[in-house]
Protein backbone atom coordinates (compact mmCIF):
# COMPACT_ATOMS: atom_id res chain seq x y z
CA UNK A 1 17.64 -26.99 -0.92
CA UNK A 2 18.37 -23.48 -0.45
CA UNK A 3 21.60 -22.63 1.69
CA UNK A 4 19.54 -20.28 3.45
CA UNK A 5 17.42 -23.36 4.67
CA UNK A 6 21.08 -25.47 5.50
CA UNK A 7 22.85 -22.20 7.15
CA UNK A 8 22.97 -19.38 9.35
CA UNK A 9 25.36 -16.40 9.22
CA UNK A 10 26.38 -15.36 12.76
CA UNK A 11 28.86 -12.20 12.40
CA UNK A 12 30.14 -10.90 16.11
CA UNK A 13 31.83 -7.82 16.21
CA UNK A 14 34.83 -6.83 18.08
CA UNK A 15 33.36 -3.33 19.52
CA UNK A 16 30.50 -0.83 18.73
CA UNK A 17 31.74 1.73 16.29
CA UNK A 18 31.33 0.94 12.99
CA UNK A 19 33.73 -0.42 10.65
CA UNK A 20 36.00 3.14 9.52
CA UNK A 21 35.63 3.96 13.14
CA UNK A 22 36.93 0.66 14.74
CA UNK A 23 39.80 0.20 17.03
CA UNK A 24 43.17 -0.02 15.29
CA UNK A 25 43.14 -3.59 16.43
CA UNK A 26 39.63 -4.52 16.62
CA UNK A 27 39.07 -8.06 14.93
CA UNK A 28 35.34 -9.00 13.83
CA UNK A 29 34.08 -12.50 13.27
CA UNK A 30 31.70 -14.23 10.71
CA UNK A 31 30.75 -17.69 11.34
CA UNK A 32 28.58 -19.68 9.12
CA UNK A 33 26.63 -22.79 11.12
CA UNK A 34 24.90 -25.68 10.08
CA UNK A 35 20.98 -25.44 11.48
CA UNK A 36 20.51 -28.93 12.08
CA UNK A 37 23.55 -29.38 14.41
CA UNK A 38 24.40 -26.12 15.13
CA UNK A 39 28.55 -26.99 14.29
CA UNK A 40 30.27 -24.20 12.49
CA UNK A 41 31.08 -24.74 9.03
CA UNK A 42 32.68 -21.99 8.01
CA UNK A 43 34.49 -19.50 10.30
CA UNK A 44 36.14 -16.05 9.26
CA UNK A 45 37.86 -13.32 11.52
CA UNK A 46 37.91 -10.27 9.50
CA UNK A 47 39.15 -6.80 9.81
CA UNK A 48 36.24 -4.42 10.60
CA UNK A 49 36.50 -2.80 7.26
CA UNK A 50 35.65 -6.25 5.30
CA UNK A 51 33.17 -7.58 7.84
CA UNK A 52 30.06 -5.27 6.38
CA UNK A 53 31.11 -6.44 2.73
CA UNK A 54 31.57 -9.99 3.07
CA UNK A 55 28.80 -10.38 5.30
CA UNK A 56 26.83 -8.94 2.59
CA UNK A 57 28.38 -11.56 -0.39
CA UNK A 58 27.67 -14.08 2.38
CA UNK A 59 23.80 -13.45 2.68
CA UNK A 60 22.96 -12.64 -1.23
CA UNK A 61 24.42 -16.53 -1.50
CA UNK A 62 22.31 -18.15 0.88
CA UNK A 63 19.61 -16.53 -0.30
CA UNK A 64 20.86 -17.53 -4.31
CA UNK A 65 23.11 -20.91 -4.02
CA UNK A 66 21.91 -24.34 -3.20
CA UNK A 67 24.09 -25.48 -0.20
CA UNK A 68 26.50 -27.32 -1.43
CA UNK A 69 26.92 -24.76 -3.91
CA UNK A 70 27.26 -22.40 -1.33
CA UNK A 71 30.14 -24.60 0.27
CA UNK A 72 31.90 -25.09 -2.55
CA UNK A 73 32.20 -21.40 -3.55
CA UNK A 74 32.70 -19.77 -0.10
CA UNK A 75 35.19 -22.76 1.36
CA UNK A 76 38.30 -21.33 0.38
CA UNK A 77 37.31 -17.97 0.69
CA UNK A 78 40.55 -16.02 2.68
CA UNK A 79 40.15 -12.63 3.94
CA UNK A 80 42.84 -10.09 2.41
């Protein structure tokens, strides 16, 4: 089954302005949860400018990867 199907990518942001024009210490989050049981699976807090771009990466896999697939690849995924 499709990850899309298994998943749902919540991302939260830490204020309005975009990304280049966040707060210096604005922190954004991305959470990945499980439909069914609506648990987190995966959970992310990102700086605003990688927010846009791995929520992006995040999506185009759900759409693509079979779940565990999905949770295999994007497990040990750390923000930089």
């Amino acid at each position: 089954m499709r990850a899309n199907r298994e998943y749902e990518l919540i991302v939260r942001r830490g204020g309005r302005a975009p990304g280049p024009l966040a707060a210096p210490g604005r922190v954004d989050q991305v959470e990945i949860v499980e439909v069914a049981t609506g648990e987190v699976a995966l959970f992310w807090d990102t700086l605003p400018a990688q927010t846009g771009r791995l929520s992006r990466a995040l999506r185009a896999d759900l759409a693509q990867l079979e779940a565990g697939e999905f949770m295999r690849r994007w497990r040990r995924w750390e923000p930089r």
